[in-house]
C-alpha atoms as a PDB file:
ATOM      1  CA  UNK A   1       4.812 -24.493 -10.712  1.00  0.00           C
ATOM      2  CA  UNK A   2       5.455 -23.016 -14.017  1.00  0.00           C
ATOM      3  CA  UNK A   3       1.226 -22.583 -14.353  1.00  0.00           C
ATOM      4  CA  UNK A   4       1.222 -21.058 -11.094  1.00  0.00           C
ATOM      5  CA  UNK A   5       3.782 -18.354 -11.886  1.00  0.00           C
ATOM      6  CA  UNK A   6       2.284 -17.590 -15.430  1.00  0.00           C
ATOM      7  CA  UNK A   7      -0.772 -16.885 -13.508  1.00  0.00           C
ATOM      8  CA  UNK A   8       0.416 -14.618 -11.399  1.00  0.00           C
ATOM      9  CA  UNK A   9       2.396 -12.658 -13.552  1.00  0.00           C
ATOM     10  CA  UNK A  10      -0.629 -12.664 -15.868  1.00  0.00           C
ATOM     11  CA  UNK A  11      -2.931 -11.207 -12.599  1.00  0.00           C
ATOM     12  CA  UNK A  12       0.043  -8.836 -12.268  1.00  0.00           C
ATOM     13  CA  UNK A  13      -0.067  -7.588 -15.440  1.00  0.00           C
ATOM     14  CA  UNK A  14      -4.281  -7.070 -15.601  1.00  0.00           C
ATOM     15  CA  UNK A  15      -3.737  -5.481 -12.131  1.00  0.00           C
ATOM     16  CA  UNK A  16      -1.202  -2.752 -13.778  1.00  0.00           C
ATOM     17  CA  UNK A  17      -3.729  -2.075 -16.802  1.00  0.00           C
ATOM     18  CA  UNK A  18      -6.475  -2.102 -14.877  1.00  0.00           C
ATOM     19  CA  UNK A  19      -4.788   0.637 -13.043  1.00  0.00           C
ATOM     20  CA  UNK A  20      -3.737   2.696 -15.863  1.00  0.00           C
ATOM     21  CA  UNK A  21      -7.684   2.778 -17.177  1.00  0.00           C
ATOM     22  CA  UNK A  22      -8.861   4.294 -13.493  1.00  0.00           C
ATOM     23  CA  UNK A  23      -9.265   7.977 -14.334  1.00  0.00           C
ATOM     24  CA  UNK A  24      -7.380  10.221 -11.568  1.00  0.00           C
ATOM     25  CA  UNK A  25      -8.913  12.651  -9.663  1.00  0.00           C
ATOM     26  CA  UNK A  26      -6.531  15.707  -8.513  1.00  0.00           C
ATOM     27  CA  UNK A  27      -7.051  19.125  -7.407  1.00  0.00           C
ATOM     28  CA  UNK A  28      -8.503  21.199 -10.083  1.00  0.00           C
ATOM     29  CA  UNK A  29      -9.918  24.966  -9.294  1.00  0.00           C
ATOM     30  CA  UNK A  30     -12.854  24.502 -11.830  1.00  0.00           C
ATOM     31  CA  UNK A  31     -14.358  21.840  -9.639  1.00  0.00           C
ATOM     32  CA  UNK A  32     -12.925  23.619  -6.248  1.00  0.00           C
ATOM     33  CA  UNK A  33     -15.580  26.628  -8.070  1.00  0.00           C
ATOM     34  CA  UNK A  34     -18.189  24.565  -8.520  1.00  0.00           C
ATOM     35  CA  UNK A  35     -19.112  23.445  -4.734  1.00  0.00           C
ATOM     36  CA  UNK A  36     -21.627  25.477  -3.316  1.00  0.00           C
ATOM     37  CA  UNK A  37     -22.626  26.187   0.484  1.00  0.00           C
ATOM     38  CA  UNK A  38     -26.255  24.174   1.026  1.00  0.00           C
ATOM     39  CA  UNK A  39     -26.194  22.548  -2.701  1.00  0.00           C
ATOM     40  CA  UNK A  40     -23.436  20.353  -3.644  1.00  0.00           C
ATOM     41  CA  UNK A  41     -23.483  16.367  -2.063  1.00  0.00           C
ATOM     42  CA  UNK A  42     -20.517  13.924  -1.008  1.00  0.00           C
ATOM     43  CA  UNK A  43     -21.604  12.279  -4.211  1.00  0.00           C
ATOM     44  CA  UNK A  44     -20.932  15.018  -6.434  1.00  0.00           C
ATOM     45  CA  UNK A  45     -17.566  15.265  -4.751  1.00  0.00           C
ATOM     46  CA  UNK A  46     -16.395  12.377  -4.873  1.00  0.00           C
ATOM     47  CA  UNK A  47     -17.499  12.135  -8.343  1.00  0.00           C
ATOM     48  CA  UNK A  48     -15.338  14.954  -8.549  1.00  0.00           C
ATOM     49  CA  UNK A  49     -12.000  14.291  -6.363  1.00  0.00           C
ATOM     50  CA  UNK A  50     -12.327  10.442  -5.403  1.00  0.00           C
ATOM     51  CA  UNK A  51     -12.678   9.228  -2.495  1.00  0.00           C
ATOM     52  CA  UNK A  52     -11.838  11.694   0.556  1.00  0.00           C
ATOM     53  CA  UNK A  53      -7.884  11.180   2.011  1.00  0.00           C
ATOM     54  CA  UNK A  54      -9.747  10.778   5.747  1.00  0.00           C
ATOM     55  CA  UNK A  55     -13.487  11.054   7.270  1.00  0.00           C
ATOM     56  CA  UNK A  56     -14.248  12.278  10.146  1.00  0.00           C
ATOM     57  CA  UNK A  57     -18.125  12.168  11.860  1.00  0.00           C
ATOM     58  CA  UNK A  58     -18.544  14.854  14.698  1.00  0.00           C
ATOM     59  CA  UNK A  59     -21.198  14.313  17.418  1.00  0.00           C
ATOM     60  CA  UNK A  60     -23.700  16.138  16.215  1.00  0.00           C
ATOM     61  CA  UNK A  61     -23.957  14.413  12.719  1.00  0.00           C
ATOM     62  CA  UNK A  62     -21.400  16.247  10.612  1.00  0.00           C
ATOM     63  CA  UNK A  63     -18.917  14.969   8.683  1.00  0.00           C
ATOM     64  CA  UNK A  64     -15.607  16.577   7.630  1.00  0.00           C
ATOM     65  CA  UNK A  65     -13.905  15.114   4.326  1.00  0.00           C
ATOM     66  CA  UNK A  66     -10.488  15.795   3.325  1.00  0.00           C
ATOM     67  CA  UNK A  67      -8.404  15.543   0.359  1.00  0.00           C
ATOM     68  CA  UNK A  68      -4.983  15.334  -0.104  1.00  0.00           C
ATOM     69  CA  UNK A  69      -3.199  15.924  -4.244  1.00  0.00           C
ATOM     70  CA  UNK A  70       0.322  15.213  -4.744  1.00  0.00           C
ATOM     71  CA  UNK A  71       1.668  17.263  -7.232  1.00  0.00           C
ATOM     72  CA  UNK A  72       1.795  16.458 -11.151  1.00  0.00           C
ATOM     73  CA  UNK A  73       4.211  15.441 -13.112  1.00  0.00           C
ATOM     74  CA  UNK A  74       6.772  18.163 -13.215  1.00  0.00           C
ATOM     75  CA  UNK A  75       6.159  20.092 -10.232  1.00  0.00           C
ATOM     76  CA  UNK A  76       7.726  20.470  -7.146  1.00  0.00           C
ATOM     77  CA  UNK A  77       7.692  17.369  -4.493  1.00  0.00           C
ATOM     78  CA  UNK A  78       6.779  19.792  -1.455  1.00  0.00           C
ATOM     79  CA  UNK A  79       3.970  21.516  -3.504  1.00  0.00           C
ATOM     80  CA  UNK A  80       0.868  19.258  -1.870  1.00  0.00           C
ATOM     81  CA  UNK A  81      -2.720  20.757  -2.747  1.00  0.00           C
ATOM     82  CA  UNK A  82      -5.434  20.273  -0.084  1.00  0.00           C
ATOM     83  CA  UNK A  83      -9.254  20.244  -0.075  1.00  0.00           C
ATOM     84  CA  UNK A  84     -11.261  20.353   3.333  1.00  0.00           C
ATOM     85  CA  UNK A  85     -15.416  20.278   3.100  1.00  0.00           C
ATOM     86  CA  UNK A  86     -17.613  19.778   5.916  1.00  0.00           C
ATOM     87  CA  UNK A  87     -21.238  18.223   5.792  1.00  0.00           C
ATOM     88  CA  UNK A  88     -24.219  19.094   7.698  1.00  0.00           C
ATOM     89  CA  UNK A  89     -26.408  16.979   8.835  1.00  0.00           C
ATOM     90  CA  UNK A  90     -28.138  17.306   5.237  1.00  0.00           C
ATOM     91  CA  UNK A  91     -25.567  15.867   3.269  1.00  0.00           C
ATOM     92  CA  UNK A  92     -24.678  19.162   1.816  1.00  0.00           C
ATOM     93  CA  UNK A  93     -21.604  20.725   1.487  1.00  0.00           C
ATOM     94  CA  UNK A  94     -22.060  23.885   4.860  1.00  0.00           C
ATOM     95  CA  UNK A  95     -18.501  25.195   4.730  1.00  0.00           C
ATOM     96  CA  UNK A  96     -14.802  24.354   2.475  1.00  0.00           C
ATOM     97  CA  UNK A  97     -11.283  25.380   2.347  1.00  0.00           C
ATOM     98  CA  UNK A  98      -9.094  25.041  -0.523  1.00  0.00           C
ATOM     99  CA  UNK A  99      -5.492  25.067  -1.127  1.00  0.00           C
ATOM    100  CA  UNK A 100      -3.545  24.755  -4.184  1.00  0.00           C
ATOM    101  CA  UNK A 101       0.448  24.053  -4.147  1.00  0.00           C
ATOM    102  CA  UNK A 102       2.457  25.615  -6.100  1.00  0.00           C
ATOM    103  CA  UNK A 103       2.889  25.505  -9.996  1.00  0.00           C
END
């Protein structure tokens, strides 16, 4: 019993360091700048934001990615940031919105 519970707590504790060495993605206007119309890929973005908040595939082959960024340390709790992109058919970014909460 006591192994049992030593390994556990010793999984619990990897699983906690494990998460503090995952770099965070969040909302940052340098990389909102940087997606073009026709150019930038899903990969690039979620090299850049992590993995979308939801997916969505239209009929016709699109898909529309969204992100959702709780606020920072020291900010407001009701000050959300959002990022919306839609694919084409291509892969590439065709249109984006953007929406930073407040600072």
């Amino acid at each position: 019993m006591r192994a049992t519970t030593a390994l556990f707590i010793i999984g619990l504790l990897s699983a906690c360091l494990l998460g503090c060495a995952t770099p965070a993605h969040g909302y940052d206007d340098g990389k909102v700048a940087m997606i073009k119309k026709d150019v930038t890929t899903e990969a690039e973005l979620v090299d850049w934001f992590g993995p979308a908040s939801n997916r969505a595939m239209g009929p016709d082959g699109t898909k529309t990615l969204a992100w959702s960024f709780s606020p920072g340390k020291g900010r407001a709790t009701n000050s959300q940031s959002r990022l919306e992109v839609r694919l084409g058919t291509d892969g590439k970014v065709s249109a984006y919105s953007a929406s930073a909460g407040s600072r």
